[in-house]
Protein backbone atom coordinates (compact mmCIF):
# COMPACT_ATOMS: atom_id res chain seq x y z
CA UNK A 1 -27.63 1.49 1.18
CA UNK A 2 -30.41 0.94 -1.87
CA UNK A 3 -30.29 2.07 -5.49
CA UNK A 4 -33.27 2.70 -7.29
CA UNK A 5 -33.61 1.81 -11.32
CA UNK A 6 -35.67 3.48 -14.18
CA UNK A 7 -34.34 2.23 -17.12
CA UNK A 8 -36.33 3.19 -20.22
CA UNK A 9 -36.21 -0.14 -22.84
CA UNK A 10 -36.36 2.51 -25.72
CA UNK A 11 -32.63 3.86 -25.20
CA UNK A 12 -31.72 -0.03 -25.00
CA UNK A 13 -31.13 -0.01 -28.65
CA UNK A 14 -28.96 3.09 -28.54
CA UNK A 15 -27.12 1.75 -25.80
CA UNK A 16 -26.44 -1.67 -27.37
CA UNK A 17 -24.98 -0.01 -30.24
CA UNK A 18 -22.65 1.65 -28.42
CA UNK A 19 -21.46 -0.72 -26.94
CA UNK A 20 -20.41 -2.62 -29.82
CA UNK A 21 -19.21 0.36 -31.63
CA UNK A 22 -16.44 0.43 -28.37
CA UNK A 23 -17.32 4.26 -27.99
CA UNK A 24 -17.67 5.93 -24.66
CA UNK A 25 -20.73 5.86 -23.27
CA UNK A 26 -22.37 9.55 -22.79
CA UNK A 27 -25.07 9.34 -20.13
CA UNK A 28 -26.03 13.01 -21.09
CA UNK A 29 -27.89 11.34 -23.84
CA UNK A 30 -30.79 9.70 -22.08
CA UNK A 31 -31.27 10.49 -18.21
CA UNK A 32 -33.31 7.28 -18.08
CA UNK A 33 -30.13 5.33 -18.46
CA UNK A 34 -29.11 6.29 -14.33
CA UNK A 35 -29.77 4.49 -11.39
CA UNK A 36 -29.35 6.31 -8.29
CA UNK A 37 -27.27 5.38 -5.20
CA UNK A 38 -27.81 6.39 -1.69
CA UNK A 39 -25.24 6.31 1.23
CA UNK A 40 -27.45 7.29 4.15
CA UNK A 41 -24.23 6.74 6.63
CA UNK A 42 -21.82 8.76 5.10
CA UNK A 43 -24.90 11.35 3.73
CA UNK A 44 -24.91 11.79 0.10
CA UNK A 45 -26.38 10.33 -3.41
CA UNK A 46 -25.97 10.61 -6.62
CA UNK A 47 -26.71 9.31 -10.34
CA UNK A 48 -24.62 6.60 -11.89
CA UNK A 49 -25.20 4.78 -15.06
CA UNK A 50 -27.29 1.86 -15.11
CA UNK A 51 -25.09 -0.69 -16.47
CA UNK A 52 -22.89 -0.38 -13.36
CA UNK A 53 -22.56 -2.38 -10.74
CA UNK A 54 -22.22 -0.65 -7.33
CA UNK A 55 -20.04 -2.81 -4.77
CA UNK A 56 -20.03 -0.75 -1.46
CA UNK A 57 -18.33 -3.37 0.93
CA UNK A 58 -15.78 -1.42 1.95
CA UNK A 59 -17.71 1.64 2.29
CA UNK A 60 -15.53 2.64 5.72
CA UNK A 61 -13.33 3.66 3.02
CA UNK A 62 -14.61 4.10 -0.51
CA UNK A 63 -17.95 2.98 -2.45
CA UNK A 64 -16.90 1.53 -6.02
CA UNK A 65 -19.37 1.62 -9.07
CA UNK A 66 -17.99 -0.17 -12.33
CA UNK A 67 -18.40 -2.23 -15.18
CA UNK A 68 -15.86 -3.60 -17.33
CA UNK A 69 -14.51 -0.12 -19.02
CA UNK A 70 -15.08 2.24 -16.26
CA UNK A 71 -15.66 2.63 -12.30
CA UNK A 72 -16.33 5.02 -10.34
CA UNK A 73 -14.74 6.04 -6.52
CA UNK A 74 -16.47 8.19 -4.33
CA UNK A 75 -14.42 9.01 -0.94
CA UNK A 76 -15.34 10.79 2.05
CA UNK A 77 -12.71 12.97 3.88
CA UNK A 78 -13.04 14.63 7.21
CA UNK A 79 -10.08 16.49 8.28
CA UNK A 80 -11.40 17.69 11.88
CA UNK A 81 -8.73 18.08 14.31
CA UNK A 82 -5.79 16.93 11.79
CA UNK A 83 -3.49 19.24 9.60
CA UNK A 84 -5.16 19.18 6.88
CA UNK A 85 -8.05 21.01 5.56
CA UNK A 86 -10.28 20.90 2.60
CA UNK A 87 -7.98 23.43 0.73
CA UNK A 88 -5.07 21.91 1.43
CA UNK A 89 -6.41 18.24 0.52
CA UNK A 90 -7.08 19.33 -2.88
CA UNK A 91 -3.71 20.91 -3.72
CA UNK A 92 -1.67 17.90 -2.13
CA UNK A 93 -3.89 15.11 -3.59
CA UNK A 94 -3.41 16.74 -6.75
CA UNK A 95 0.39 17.36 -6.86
CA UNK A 96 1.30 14.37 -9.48
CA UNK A 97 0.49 16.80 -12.40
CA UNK A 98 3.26 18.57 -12.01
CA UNK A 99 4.41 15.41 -14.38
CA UNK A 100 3.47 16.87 -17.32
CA UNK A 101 5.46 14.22 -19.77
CA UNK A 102 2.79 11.89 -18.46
CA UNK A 103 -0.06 13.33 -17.03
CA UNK A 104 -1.87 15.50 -19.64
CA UNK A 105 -4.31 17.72 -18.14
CA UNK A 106 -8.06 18.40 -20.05
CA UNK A 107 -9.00 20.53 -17.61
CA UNK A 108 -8.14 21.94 -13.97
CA UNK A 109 -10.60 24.45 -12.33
CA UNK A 110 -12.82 25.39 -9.33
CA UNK A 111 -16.59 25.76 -9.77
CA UNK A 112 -20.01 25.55 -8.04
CA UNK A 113 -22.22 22.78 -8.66
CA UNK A 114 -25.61 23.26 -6.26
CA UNK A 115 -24.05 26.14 -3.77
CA UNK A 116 -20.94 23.98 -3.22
CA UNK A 117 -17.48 24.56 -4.18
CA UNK A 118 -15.67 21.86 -6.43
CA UNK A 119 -12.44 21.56 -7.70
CA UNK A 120 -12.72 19.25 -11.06
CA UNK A 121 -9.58 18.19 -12.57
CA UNK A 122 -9.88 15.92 -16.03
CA UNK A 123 -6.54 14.13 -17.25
CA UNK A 124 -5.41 11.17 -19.38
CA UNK A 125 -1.88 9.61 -19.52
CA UNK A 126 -0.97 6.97 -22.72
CA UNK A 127 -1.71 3.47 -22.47
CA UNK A 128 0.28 0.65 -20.92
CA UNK A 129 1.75 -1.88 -23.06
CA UNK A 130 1.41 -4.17 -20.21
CA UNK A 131 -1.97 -3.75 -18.42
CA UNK A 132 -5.02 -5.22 -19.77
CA UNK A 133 -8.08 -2.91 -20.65
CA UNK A 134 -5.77 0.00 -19.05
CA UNK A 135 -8.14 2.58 -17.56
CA UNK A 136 -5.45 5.79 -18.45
CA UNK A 137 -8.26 8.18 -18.88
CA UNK A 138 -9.06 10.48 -15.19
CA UNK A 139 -11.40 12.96 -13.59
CA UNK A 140 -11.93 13.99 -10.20
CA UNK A 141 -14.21 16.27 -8.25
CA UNK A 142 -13.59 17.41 -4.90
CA UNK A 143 -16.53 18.70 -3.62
CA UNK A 144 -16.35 20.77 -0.45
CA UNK A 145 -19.33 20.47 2.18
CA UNK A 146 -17.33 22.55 5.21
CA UNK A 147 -13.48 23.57 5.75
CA UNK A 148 -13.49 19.92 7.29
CA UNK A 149 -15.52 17.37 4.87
CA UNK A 150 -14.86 16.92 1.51
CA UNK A 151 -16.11 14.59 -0.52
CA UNK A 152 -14.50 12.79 -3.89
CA UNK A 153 -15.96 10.97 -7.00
CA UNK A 154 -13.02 9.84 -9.08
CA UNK A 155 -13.75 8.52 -12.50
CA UNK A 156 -11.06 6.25 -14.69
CA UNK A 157 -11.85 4.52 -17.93
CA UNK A 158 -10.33 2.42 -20.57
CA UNK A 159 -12.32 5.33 -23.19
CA UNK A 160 -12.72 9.26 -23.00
CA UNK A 161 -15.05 9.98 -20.23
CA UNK A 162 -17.88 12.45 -21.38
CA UNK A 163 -20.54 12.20 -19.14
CA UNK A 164 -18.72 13.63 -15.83
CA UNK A 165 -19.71 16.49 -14.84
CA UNK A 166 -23.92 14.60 -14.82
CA UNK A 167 -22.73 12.51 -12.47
CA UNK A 168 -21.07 15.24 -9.94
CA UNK A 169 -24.73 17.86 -10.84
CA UNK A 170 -26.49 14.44 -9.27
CA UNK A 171 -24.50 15.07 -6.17
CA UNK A 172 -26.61 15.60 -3.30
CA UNK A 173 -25.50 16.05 0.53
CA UNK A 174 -27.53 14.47 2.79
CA UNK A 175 -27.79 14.40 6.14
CA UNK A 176 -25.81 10.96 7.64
CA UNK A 177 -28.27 8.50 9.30
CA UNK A 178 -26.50 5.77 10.67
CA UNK A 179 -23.74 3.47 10.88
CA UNK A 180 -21.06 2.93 8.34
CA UNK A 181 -21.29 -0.69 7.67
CA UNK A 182 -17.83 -2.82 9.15
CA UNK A 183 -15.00 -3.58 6.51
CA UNK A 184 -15.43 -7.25 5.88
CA UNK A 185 -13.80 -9.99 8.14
CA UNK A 186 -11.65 -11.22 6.67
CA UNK A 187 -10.59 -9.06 3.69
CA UNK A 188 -7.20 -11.18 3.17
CA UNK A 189 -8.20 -14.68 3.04
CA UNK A 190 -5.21 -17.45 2.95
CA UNK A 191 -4.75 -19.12 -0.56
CA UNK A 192 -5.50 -23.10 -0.86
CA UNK A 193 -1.87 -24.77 -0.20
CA UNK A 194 -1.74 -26.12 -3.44
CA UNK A 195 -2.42 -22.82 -5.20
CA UNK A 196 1.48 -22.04 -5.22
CA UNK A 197 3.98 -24.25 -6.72
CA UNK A 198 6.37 -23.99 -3.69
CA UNK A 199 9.97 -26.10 -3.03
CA UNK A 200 10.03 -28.24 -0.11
CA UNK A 201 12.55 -26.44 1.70
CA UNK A 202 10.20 -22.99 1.26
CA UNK A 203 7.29 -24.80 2.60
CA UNK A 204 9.32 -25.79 5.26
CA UNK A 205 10.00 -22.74 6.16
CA UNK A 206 6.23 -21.35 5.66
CA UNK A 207 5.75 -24.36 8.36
CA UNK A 208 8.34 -23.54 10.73
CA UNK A 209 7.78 -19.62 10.94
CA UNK A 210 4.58 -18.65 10.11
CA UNK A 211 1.79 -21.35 10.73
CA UNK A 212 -0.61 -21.15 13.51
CA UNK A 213 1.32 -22.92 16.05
CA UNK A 214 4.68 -20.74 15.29
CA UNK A 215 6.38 -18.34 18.05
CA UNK A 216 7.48 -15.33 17.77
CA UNK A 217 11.04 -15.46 16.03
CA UNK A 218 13.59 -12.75 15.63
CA UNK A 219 15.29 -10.86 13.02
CA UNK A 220 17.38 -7.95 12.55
CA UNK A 221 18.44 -5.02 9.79
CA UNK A 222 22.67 -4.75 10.22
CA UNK A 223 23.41 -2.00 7.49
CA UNK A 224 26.82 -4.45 6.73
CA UNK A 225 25.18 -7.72 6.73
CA UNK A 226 25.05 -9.45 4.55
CA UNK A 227 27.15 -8.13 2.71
CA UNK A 228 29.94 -8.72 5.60
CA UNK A 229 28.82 -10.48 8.61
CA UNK A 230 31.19 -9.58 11.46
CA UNK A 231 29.00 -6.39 12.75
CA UNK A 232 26.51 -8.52 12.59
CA UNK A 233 27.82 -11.71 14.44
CA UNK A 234 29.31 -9.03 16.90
CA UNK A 235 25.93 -7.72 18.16
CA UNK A 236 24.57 -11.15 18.66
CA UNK A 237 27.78 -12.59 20.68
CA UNK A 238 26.76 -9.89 22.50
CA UNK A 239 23.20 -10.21 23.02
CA UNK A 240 23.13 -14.04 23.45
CA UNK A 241 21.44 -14.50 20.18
CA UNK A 242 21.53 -15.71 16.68
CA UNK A 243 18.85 -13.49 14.37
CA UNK A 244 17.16 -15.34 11.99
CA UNK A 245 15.82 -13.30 9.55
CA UNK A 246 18.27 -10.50 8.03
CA UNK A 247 16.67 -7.47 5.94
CA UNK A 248 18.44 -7.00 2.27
CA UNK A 249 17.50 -3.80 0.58
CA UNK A 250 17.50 -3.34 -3.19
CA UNK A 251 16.79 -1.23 -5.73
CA UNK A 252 16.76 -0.60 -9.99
CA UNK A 253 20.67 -0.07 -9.90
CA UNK A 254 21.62 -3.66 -8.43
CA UNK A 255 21.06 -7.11 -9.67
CA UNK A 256 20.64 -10.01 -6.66
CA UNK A 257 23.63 -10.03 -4.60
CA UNK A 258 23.74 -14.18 -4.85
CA UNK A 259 27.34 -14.05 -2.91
CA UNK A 260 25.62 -11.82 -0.27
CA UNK A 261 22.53 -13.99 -0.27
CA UNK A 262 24.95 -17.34 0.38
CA UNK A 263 26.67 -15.52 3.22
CA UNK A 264 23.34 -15.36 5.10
CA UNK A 265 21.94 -18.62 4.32
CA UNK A 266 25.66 -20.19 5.55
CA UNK A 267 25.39 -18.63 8.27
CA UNK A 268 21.68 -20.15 8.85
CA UNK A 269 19.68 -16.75 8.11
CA UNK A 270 16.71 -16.44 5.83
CA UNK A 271 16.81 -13.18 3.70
CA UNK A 272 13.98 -10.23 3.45
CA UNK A 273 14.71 -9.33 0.24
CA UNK A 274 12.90 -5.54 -0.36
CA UNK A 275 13.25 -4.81 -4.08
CA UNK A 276 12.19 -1.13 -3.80
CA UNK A 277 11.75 -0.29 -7.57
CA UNK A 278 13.55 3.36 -7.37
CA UNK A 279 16.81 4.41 -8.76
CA UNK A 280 19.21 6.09 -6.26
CA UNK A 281 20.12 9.29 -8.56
CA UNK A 282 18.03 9.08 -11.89
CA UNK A 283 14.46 10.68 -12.43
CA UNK A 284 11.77 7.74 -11.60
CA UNK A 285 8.82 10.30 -11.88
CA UNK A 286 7.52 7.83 -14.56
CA UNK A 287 9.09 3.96 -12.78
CA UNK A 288 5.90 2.44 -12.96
CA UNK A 289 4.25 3.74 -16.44
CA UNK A 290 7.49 2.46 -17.47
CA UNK A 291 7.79 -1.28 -15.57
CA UNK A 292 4.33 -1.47 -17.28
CA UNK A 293 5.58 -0.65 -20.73
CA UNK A 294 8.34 -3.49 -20.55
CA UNK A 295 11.15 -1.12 -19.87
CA UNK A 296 12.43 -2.87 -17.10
CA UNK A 297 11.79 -6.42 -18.61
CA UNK A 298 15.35 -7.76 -18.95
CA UNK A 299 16.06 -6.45 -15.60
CA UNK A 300 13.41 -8.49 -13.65
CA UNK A 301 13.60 -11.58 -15.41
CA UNK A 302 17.26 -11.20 -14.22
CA UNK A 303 16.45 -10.62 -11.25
CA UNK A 304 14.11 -13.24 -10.67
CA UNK A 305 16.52 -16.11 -12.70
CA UNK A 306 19.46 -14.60 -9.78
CA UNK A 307 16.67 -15.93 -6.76
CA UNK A 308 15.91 -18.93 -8.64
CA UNK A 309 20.27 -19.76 -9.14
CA UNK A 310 19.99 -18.90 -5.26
CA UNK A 311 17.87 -21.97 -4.44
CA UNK A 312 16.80 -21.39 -0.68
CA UNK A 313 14.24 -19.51 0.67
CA UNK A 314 13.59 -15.83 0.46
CA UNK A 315 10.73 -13.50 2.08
CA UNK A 316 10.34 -10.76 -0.96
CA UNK A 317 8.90 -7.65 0.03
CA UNK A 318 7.57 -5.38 -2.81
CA UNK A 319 7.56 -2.14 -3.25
CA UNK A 320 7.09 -1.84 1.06
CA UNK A 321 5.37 1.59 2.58
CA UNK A 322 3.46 2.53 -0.39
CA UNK A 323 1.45 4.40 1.34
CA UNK A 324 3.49 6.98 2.25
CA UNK A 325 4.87 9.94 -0.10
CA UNK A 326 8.37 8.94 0.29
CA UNK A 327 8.16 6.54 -1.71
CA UNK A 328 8.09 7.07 -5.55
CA UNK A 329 6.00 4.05 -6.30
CA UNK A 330 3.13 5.41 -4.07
CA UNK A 331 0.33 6.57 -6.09
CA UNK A 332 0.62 9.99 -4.73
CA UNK A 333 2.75 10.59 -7.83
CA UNK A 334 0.60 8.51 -10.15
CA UNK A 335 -2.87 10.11 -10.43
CA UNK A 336 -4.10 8.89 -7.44
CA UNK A 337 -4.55 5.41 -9.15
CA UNK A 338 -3.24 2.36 -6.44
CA UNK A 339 -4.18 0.39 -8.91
CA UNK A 340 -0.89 0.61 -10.85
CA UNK A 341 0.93 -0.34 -7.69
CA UNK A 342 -1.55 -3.13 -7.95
CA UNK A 343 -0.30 -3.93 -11.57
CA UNK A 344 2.95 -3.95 -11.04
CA UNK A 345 2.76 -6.25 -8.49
CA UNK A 346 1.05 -8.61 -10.40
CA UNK A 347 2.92 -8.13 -13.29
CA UNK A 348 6.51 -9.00 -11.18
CA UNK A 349 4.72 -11.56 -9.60
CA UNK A 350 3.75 -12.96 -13.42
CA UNK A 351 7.35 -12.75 -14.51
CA UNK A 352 8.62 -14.23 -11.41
CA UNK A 353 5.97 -17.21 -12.38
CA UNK A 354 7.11 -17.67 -15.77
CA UNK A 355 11.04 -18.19 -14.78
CA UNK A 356 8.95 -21.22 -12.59
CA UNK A 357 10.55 -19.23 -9.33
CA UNK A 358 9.28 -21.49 -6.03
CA UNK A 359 11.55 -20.07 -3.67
CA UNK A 360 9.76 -17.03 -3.06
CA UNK A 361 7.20 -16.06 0.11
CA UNK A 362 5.31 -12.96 -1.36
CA UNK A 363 5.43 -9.42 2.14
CA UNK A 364 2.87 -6.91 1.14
CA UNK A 365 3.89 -4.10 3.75
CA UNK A 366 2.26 -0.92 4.16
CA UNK A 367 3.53 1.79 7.10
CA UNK A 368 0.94 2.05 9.55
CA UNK A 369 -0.08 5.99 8.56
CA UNK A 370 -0.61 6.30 5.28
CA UNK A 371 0.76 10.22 4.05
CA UNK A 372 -0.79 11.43 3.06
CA UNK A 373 -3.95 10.23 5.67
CA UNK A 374 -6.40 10.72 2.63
CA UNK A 375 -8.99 7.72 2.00
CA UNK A 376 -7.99 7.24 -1.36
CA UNK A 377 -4.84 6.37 -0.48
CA UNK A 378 -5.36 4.03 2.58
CA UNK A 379 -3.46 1.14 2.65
CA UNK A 380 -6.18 -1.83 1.98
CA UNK A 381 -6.30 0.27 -1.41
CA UNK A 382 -2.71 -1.22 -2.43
CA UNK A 383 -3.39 -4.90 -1.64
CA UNK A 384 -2.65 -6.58 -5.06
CA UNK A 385 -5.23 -9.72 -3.81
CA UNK A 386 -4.75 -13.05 -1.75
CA UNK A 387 -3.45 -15.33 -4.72
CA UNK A 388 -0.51 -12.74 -5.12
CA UNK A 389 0.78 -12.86 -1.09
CA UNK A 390 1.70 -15.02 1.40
CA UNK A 391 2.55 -12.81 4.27
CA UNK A 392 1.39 -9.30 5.50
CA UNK A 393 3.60 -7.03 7.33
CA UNK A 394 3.29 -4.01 9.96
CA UNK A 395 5.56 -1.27 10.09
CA UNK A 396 5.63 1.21 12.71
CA UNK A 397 8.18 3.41 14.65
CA UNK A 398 8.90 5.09 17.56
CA UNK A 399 10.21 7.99 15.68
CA UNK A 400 11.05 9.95 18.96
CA UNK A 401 10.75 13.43 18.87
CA UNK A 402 13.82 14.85 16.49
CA UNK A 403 11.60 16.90 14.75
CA UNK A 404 8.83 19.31 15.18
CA UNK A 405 5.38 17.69 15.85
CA UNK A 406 6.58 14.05 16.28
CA UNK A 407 6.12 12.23 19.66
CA UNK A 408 7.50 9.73 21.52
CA UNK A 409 5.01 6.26 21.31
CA UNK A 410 5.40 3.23 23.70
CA UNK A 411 5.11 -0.28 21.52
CA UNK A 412 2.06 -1.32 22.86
CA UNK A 413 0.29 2.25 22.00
CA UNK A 414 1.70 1.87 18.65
CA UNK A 415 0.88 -1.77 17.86
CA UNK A 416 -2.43 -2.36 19.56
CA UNK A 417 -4.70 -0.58 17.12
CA UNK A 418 -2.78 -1.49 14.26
CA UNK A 419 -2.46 -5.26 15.10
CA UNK A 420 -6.03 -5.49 15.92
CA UNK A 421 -6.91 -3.86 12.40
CA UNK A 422 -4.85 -6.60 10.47
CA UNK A 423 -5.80 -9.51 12.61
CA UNK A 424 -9.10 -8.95 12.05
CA UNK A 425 -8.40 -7.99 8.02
CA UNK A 426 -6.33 -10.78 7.42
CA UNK A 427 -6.32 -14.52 7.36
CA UNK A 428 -2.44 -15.08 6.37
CA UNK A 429 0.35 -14.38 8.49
CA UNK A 430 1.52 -11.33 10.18
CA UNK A 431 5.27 -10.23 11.04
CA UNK A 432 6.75 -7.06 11.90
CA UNK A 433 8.79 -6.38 8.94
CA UNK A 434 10.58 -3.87 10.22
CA UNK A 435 10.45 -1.82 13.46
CA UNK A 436 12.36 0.08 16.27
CA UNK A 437 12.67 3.33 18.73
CA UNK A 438 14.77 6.20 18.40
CA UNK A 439 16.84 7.44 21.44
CA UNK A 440 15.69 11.29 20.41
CA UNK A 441 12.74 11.99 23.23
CA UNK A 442 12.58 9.45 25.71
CA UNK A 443 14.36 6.23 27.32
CA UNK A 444 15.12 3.70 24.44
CA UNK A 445 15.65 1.08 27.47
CA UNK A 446 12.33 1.79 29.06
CA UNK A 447 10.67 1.45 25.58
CA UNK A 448 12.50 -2.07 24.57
CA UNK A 449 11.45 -3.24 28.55
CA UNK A 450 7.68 -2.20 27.25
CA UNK A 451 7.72 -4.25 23.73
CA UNK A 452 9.43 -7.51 24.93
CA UNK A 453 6.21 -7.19 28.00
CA UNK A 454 3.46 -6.40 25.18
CA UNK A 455 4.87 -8.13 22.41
CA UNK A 456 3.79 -11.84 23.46
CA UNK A 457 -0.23 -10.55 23.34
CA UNK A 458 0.06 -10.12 19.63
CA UNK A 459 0.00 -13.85 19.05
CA UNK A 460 -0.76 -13.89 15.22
CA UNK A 461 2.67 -12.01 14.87
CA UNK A 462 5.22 -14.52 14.27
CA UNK A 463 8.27 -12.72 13.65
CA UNK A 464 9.66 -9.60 13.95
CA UNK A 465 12.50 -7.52 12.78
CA UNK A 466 14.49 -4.93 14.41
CA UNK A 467 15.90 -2.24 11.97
CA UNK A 468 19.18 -1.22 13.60
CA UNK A 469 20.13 1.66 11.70
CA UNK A 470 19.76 5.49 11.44
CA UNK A 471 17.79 7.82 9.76
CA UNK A 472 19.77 11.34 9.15
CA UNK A 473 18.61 14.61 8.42
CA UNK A 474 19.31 16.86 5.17
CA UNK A 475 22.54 17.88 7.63
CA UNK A 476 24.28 14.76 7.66
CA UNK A 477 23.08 14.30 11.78
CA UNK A 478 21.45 11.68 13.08
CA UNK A 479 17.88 12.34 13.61
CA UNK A 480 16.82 9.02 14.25
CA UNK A 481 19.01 6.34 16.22
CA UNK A 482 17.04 3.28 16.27
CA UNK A 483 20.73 1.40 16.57
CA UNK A 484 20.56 -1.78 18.61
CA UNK A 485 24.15 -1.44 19.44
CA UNK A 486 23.81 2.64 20.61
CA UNK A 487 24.77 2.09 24.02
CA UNK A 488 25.55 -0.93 26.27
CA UNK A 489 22.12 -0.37 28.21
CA UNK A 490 20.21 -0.29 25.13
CA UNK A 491 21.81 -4.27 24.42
CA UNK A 492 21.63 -5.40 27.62
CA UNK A 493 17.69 -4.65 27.85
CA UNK A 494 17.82 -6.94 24.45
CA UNK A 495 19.95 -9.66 25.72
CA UNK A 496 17.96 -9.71 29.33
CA UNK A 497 14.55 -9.12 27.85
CA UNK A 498 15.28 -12.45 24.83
CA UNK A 499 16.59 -14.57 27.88
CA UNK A 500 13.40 -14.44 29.76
């Protein structure tokens, strides 16, 4: 990669002022204020302006150019042999303006820019009470090199952007020499111990489950638990085992269940709390412009002082499977922009700071596939930063084959990939947040026999958590059974496989 300068000092002056006027720059005005930057391995180049800085070390998945007001994203696609093409990725990645109470759209049209079809789309939302230097005004080009390869410059800034559619005429497709350079190693580096203010009994914890020298320790999602316990204590009488992590779900329309929280920790079980920030029946098309206006203010302070009145330790997991367009926080509905999950991460995290909270251990979680597979919405993308998380969490199912196009996946074929991808990402530690097989497509027995025989080679995982529930379809039938207690074979692979 190498950029080449020819900065003219006699538009310095012009530039300077302004600057310090706060206007938005228009690079139309003076061509000599663009640098150029080449990406031989992904084969393309284009005109940027000077006072950028371009930072391309995660090229594998986007290049970033930026200063303090504005950056620019450019994103290569290639859709070969998946179910998307270039058509398609432009009309999904550009669903969220439907939202037209918060998304106002400048412009939205297809045009040809050197022989090559683009699809520009400029937009701008209001600021956000609670983000510094908020970036709320958007364009993006998709620009189409075959029915397979697209490529995408997306351009946010804290001012009106004027100077787009220069940067996508610089465009040029190249042809790729090459290697894309390797995403750095490590990407999630651990925090100092003393950078978090942590209770004793917390770091203990940290200690016990999730340093270097930990094993692998078990958890499990009981839809009753812990709300009741007897399900729960049922399925481990049976199994020959006592869980020690329990998953907690919540959401916008609950405060912290403290009595629910003291029924696990009497029983010697250390919650997953997953604050999903979603309403079960009201409209959160707008949750996180709204978290970031203060809306939800009173409610997280609230929720935070409930942990704190707790007083034992509690994994949090934020927000988990961003990635993926079921959820509402995913930026899929939110102009493409992960950095607003990003910001209201940290801003939870700040309020959770300020009620001096130290009995907190910080899951970021993404699902292993992000959905939509597009680049600008790949997982690394959401990672708030190291000083914001303890722990990093893998997700993936056996989803079995219920409906069309799924397939049944053995643990190891699911894990091995994903594992090695986060091992090598990250320095903190790794759990399995959540995970199980369905019964729909295959032998559920056969597939617990394969994880407990794999699961031992993924050493940096130190504990995992088996969601026994099910998922059902817009019927009311069970689509996917990933029960621990469906059938007595199904629990006595657990109980024989644990005892080994």
């Amino acid at each position: 990669m190498y950029k080449s300068k020819a900065l003219l000092y006699s538009v310095l002056p012009i530039l300077l002022f302004v600057l310090m006027q706060g206007l938005p720059i228009d690079a139309s005005a003076a061509n000599s204020t663009y640098s150029k930057y080449v990406n031989s391995a992904r084969g393309y180049q284009l005109n940027y302006p000077s006072i950028m800085e371009v930072d391309d070390s995660m090229q594998q998945i986007r290049t970033l150019i930026h200063d303090d007001q504005t950056q620019i994203e450019i994103y290569y696609d290639n859709f070969f042999n998946t179910v998307h093409n270039a058509n398609t990725y432009i009309n999904y990645s550009n669903n969220f303006i439907a939202n037209k109470k918060d998304h106002l759209v400048e412009y939205n049209k297809t045009t040809k820019v050197a022989d090559k079809k683009v699809h520009i789309l400029k937009w701008h939302r209001n600021k956000l009470t609670k983000v510094e230097n908020d970036k709320n005004y958007y364009f993006s080009a998709e620009i189409i090199k075959n029915n397979h390869e697209v490529f995408t410059i997306f351009i946010k800034s804290a001012q009106p952007i004027y100077n787009e559619m220069d940067i996508v005429k610089s465009f040029k497709i190249l042809k790729p020499t090459g290697n894309v350079a390797a995403m750095p190693s490590p990407l999630f580096k651990q925090t100092a111990s003393n950078s978090k203010q942590l209770s004793e009994e917390t770091k203990a914890v940290l200690q016990q489950y999730f340093s270097n020298d930990s094993t692998l320790t078990w958890g499990i999602f009981e839809p009753s638990a812990p709300g009741t316990m007897t399900k729960l204590n049922q399925i481990e009488e049976r199994v020959n085992h006592e869980f020690s992590f329990l998953i907690r779900y919540s959401d916008l329309d609950e405060q912290v269940p403290v009595q629910e929280f003291m029924n696990a920790y009497n029983e010697g079980k250390i919650l997953e709390l997953t604050l999903q920030t979603s309403h079960s029946e009201l409209d959160d098309s707008s949750i996180f412009y709204d978290i970031l206006n203060g809306k939800y203010d009173g409610y997280l302070h609230q929720y935070a002082k409930n942990i704190k009145e707790f007083g034992h330790p509690v994994l949090f997991r934020l927000n988990n499977e961003m990635n993926g367009d079921w959820c509402v926080y995913s930026s899929y509905y939110f102009s493409k922009d992960t950095d607003l999950y990003k910001e209201v991460w940290k801003y939870i995290h700040r309020i959770f700071e300020g009620e001096e909270i130290d009995n907190v251990l910080w899951v970021w979680n993404p699902n292993h596939d992000s959905m939509p597979g597009f680049a600008w919405n790949h997982a690394v993308l959401y990672y708030p930063g190291d000083e914001y998380v303890d722990i990093v969490g893998l997700t993936a199912y056996n989803t079995g084959t219920y409906y069309p196009g799924e397939k049944w996946t053995d643990f190891y074929t699911l894990y091995q990939s994903l594992y090695n991808e986060y091992a090598a990402l990250s320095e903190k530690p790794l759990m399995l947040t959540e995970f199980g097989s369905n019964s729909v497509g295959g032998d559920k027995v056969q597939w617990i026999n394969n994880m407990f025989s794999h699961i031992g080679k993924f050493s940096r995982i130190k504990v995992a958590i088996w969601w026994s529930g099910t998922d059902w379809d817009s019927t009311g039938n069970p689509a996917r059974i990933y029960r621990l207690d469906e059938t007595e074979a199904v629990l006595d692979a657990f109980k024989l496989n644990l005892q080994k």
